[in-house]
PDB file of N, CA and C in Angstrom:
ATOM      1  N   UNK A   1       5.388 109.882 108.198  1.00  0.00           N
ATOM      2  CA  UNK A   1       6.752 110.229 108.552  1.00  0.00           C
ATOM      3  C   UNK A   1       7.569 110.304 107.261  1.00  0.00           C
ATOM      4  N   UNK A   2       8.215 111.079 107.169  1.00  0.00           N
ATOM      5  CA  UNK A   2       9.689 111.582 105.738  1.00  0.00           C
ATOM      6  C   UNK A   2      10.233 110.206 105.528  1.00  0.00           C
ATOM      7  N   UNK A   3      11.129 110.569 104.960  1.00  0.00           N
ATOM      8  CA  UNK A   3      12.465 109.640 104.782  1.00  0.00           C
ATOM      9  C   UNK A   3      13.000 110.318 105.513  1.00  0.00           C
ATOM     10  N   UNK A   4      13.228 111.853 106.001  1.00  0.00           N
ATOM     11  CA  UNK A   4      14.328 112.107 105.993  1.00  0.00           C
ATOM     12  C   UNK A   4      14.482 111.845 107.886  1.00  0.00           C
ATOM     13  N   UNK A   5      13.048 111.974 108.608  1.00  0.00           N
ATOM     14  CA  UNK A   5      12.329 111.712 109.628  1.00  0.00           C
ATOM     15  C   UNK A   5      12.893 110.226 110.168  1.00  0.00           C
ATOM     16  N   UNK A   6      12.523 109.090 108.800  1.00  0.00           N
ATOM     17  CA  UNK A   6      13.067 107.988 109.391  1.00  0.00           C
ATOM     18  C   UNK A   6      13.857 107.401 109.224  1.00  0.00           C
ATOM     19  N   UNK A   7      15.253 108.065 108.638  1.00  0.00           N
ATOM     20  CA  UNK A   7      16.609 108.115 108.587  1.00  0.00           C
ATOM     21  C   UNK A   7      17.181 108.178 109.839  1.00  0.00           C
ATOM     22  N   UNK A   8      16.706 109.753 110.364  1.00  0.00           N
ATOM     23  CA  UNK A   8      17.257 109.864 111.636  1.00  0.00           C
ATOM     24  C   UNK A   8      16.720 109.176 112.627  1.00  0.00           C
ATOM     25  N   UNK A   9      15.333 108.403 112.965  1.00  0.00           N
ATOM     26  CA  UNK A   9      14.860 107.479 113.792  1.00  0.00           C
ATOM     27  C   UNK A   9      16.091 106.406 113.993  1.00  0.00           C
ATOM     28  N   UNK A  10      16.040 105.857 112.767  1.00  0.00           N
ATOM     29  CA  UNK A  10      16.971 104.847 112.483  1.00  0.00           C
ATOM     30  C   UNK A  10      18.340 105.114 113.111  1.00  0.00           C
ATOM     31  N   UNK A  11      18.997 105.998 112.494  1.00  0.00           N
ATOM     32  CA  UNK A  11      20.692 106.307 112.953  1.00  0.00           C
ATOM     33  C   UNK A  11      20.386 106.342 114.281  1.00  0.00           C
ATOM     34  N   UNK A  12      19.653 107.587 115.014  1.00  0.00           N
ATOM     35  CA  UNK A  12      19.346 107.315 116.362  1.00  0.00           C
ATOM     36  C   UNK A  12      19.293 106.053 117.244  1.00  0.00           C
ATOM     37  N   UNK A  13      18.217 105.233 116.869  1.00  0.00           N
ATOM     38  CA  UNK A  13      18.031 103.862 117.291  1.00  0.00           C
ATOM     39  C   UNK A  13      19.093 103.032 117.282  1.00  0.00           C
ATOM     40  N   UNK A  14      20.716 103.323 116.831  1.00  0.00           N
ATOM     41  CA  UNK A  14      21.326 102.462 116.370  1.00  0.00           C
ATOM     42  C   UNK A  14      22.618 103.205 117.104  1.00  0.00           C
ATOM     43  N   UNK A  15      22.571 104.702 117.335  1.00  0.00           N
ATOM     44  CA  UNK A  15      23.500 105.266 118.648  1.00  0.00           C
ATOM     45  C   UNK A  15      24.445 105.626 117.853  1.00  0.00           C
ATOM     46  N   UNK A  16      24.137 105.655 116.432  1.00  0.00           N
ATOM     47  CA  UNK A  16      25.123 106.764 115.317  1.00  0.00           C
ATOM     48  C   UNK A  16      25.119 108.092 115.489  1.00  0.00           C
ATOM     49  N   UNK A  17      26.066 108.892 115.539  1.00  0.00           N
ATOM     50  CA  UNK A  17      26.260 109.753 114.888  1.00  0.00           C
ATOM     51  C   UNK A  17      26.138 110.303 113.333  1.00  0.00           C
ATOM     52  N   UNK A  18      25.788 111.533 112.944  1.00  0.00           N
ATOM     53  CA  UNK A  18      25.479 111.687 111.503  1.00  0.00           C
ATOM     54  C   UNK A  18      26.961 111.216 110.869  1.00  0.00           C
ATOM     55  N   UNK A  19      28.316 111.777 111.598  1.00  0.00           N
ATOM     56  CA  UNK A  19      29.947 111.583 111.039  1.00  0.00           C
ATOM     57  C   UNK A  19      29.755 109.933 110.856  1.00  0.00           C
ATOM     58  N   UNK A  20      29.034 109.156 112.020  1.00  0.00           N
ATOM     59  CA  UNK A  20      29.542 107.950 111.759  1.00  0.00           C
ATOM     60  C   UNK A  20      28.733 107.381 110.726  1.00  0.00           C
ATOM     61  N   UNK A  21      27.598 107.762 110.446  1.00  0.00           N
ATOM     62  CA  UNK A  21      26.706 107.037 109.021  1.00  0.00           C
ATOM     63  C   UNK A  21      27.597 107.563 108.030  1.00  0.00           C
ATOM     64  N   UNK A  22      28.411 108.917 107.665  1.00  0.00           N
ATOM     65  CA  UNK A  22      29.077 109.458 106.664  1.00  0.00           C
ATOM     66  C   UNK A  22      30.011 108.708 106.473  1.00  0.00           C
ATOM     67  N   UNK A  23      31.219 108.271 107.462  1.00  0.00           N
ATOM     68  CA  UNK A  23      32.214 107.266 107.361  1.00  0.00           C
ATOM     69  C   UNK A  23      31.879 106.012 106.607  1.00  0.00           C
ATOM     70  N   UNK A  24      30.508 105.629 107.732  1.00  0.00           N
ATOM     71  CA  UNK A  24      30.296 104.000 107.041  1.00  0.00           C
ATOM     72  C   UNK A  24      30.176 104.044 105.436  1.00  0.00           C
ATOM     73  N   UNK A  25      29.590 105.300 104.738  1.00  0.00           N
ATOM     74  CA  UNK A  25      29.074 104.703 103.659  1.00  0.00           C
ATOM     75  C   UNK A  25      29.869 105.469 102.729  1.00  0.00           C
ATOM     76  N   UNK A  26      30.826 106.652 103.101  1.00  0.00           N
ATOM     77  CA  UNK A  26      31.660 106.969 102.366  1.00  0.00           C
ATOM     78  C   UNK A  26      31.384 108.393 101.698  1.00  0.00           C
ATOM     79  N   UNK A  27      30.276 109.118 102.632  1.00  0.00           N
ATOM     80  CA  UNK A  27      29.821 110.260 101.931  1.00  0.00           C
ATOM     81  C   UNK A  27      30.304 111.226 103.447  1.00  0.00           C
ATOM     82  N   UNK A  28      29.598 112.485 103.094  1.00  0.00           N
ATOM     83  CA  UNK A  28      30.173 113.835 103.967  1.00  0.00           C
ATOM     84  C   UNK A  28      28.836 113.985 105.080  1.00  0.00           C
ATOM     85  N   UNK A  29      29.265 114.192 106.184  1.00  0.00           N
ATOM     86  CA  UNK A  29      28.437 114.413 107.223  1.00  0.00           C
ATOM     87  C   UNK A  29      26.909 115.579 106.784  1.00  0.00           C
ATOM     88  N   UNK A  30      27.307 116.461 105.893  1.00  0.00           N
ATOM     89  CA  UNK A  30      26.374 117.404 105.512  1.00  0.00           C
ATOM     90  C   UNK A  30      25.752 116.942 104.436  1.00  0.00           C
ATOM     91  N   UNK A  31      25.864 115.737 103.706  1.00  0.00           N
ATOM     92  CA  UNK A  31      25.119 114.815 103.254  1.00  0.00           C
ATOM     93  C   UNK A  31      23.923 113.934 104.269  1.00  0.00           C
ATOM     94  N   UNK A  32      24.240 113.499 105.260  1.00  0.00           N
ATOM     95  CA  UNK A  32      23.553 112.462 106.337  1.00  0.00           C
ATOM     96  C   UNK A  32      22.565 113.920 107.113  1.00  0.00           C
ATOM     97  N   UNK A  33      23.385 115.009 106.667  1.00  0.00           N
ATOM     98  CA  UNK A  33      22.244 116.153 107.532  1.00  0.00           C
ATOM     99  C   UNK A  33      21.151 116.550 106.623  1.00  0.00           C
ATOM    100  N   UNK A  34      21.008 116.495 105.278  1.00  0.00           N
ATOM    101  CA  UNK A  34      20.510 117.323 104.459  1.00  0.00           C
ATOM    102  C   UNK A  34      19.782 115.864 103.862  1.00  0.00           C
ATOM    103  N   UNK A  35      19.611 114.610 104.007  1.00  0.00           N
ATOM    104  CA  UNK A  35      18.676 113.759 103.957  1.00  0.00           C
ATOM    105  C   UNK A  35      18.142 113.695 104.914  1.00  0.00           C
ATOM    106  N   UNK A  36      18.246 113.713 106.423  1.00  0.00           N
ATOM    107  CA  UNK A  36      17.806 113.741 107.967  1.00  0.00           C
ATOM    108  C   UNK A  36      17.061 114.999 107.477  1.00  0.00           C
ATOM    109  N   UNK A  37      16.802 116.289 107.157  1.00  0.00           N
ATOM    110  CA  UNK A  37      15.922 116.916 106.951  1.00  0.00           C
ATOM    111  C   UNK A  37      15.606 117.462 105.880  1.00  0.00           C
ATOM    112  N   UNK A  38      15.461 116.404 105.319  1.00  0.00           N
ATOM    113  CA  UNK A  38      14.557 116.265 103.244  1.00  0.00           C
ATOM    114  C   UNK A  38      14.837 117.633 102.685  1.00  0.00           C
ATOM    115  N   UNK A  39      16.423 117.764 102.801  1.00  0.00           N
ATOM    116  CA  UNK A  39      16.717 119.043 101.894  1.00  0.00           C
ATOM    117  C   UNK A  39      16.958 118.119 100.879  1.00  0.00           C
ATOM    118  N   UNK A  40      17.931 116.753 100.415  1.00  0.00           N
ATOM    119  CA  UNK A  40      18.163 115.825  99.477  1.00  0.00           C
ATOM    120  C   UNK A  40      17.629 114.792  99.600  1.00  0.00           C
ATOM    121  N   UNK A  41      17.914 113.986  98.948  1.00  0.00           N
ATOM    122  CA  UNK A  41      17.397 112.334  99.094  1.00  0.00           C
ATOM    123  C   UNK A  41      18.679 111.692  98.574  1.00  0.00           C
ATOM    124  N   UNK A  42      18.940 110.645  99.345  1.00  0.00           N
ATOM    125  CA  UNK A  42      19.931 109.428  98.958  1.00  0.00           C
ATOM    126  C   UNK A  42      19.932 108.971  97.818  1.00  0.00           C
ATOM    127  N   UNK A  43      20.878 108.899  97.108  1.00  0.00           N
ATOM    128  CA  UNK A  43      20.588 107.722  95.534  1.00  0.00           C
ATOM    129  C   UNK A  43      20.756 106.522  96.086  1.00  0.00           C
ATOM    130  N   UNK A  44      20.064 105.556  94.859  1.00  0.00           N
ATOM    131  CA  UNK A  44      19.812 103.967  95.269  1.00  0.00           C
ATOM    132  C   UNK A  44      21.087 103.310  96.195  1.00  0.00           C
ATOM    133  N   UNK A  45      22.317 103.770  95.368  1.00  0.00           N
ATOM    134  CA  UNK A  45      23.581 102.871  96.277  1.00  0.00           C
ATOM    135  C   UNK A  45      23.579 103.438  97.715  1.00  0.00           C
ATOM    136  N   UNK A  46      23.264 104.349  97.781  1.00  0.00           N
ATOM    137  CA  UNK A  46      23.584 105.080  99.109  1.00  0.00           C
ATOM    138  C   UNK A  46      22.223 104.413 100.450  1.00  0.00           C
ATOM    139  N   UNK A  47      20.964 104.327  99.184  1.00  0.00           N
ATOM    140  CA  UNK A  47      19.369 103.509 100.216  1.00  0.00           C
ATOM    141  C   UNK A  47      19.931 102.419 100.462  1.00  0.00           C
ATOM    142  N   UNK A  48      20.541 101.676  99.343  1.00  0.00           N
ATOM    143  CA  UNK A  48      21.145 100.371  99.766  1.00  0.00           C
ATOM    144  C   UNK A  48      22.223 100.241 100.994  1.00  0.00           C
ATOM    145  N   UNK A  49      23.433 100.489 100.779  1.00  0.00           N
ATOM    146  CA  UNK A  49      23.837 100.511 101.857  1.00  0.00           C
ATOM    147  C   UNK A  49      23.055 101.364 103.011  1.00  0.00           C
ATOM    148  N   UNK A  50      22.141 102.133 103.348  1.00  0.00           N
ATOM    149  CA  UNK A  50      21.777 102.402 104.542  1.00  0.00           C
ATOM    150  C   UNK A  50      21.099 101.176 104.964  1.00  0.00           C
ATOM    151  N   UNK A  51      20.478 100.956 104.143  1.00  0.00           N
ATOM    152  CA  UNK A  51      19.524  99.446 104.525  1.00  0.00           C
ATOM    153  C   UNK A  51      20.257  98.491 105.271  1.00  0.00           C
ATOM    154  N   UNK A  52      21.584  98.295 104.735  1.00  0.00           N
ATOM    155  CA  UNK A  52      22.358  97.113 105.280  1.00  0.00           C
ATOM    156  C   UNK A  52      22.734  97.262 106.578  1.00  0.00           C
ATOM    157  N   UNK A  53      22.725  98.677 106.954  1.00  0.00           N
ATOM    158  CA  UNK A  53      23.473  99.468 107.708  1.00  0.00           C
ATOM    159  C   UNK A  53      22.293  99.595 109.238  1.00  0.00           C
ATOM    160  N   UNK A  54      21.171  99.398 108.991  1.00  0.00           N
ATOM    161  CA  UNK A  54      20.071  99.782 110.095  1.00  0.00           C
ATOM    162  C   UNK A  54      19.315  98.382 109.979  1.00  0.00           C
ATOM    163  N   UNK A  55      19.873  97.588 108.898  1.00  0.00           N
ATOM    164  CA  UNK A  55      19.221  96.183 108.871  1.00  0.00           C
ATOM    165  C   UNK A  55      17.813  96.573 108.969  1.00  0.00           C
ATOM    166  N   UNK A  56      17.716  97.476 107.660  1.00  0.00           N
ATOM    167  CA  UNK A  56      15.899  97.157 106.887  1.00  0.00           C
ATOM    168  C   UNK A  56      15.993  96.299 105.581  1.00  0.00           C
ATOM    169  N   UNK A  57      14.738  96.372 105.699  1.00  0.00           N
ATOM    170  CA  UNK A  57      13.976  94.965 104.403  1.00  0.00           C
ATOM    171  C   UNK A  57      13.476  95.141 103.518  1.00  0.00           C
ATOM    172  N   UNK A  58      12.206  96.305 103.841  1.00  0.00           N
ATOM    173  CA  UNK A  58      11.158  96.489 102.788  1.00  0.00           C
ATOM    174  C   UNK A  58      11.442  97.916 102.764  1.00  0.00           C
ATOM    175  N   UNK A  59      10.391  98.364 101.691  1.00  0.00           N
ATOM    176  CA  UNK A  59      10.369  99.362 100.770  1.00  0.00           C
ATOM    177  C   UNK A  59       9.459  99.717 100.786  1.00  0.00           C
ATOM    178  N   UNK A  60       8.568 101.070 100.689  1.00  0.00           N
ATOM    179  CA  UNK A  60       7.575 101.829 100.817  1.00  0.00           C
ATOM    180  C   UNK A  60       7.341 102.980  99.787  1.00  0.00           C
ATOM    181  N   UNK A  61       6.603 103.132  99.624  1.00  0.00           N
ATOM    182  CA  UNK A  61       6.426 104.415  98.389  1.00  0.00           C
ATOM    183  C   UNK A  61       6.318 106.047  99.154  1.00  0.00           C
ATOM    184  N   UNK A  62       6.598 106.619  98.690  1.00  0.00           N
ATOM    185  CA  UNK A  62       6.416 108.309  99.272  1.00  0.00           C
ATOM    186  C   UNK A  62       5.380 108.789  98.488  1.00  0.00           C
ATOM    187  N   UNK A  63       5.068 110.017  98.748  1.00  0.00           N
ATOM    188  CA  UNK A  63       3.762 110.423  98.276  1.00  0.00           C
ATOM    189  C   UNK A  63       4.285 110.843  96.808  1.00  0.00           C
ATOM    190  N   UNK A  64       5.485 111.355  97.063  1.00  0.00           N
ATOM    191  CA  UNK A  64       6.462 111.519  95.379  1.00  0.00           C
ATOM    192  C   UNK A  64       6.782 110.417  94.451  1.00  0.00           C
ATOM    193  N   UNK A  65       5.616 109.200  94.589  1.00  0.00           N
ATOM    194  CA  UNK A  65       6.148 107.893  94.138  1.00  0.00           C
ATOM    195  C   UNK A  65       7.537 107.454  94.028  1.00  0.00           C
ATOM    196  N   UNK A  66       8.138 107.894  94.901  1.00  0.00           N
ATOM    197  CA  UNK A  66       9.515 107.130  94.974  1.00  0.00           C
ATOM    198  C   UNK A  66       9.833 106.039  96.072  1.00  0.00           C
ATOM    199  N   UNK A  67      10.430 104.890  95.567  1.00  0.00           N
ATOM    200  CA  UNK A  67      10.377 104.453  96.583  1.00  0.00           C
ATOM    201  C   UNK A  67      11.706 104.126  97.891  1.00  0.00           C
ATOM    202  N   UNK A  68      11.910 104.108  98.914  1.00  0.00           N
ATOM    203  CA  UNK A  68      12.535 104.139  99.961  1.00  0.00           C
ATOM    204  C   UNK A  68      12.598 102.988 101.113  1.00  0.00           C
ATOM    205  N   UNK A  69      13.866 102.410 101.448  1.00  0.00           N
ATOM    206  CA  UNK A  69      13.955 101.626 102.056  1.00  0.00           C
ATOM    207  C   UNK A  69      13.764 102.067 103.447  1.00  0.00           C
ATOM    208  N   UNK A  70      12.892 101.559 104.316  1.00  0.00           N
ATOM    209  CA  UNK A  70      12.432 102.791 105.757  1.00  0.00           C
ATOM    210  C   UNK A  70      12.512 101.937 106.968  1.00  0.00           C
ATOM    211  N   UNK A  71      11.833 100.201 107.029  1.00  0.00           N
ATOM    212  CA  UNK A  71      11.855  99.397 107.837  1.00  0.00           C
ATOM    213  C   UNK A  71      12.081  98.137 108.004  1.00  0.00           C
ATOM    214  N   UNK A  72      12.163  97.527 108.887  1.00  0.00           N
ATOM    215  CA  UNK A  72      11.560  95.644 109.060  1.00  0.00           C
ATOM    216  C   UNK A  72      10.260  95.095 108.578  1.00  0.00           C
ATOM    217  N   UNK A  73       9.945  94.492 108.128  1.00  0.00           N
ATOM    218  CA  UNK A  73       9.320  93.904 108.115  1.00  0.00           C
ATOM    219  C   UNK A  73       8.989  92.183 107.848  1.00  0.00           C
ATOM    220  N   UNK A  74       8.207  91.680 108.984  1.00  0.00           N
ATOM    221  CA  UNK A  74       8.315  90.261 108.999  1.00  0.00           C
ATOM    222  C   UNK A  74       6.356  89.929 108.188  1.00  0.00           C
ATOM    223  N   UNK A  75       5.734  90.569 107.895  1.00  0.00           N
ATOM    224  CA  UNK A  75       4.590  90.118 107.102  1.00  0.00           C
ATOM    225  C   UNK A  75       4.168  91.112 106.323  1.00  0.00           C
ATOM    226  N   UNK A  76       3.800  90.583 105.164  1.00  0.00           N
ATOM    227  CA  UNK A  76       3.328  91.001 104.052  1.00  0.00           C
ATOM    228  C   UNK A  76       2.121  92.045 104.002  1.00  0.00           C
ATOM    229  N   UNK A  77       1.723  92.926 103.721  1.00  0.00           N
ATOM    230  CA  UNK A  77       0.180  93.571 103.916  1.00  0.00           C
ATOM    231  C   UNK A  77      -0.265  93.812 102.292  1.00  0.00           C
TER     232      UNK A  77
END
């Protein structure tokens, strides 16, 4: 799954709107659209606050070695 795939899982799961993730974090709705389908990617302040924002934990690598804050996690692998 993308980032940009489990961005929108996330906002979804959480009964956001793309306007209302834009508000919370202070960016433009066509920002929250254009990471929702990996036209961009978030910079770190922006992963960070999403993280805080969908209450994720860990961090995962992409196949682009970058890495991305995506889920929960309660054990180590």
């Amino acid at each position: 799954m993308s980032l940009g795939q489990q961005l929108k899982r996330l906002r979804e799961s959480k009964g956001f709107s793309q306007e209302d993730v834009a508000k919370k974090i202070g960016v433009t709705r066509q920002a929250v659209y254009k990471w929702e389908h990996d036209k961009s990617c978030p910079d770190i302040d922006n992963l960070i606050l999403l993280s805080e924002m969908y209450n994720v934990t860990y961090m995962i690598k992409s196949e682009k070695n970058q890495l991305y804050f995506l889920g929960k996690s309660t054990t180590c692998n």
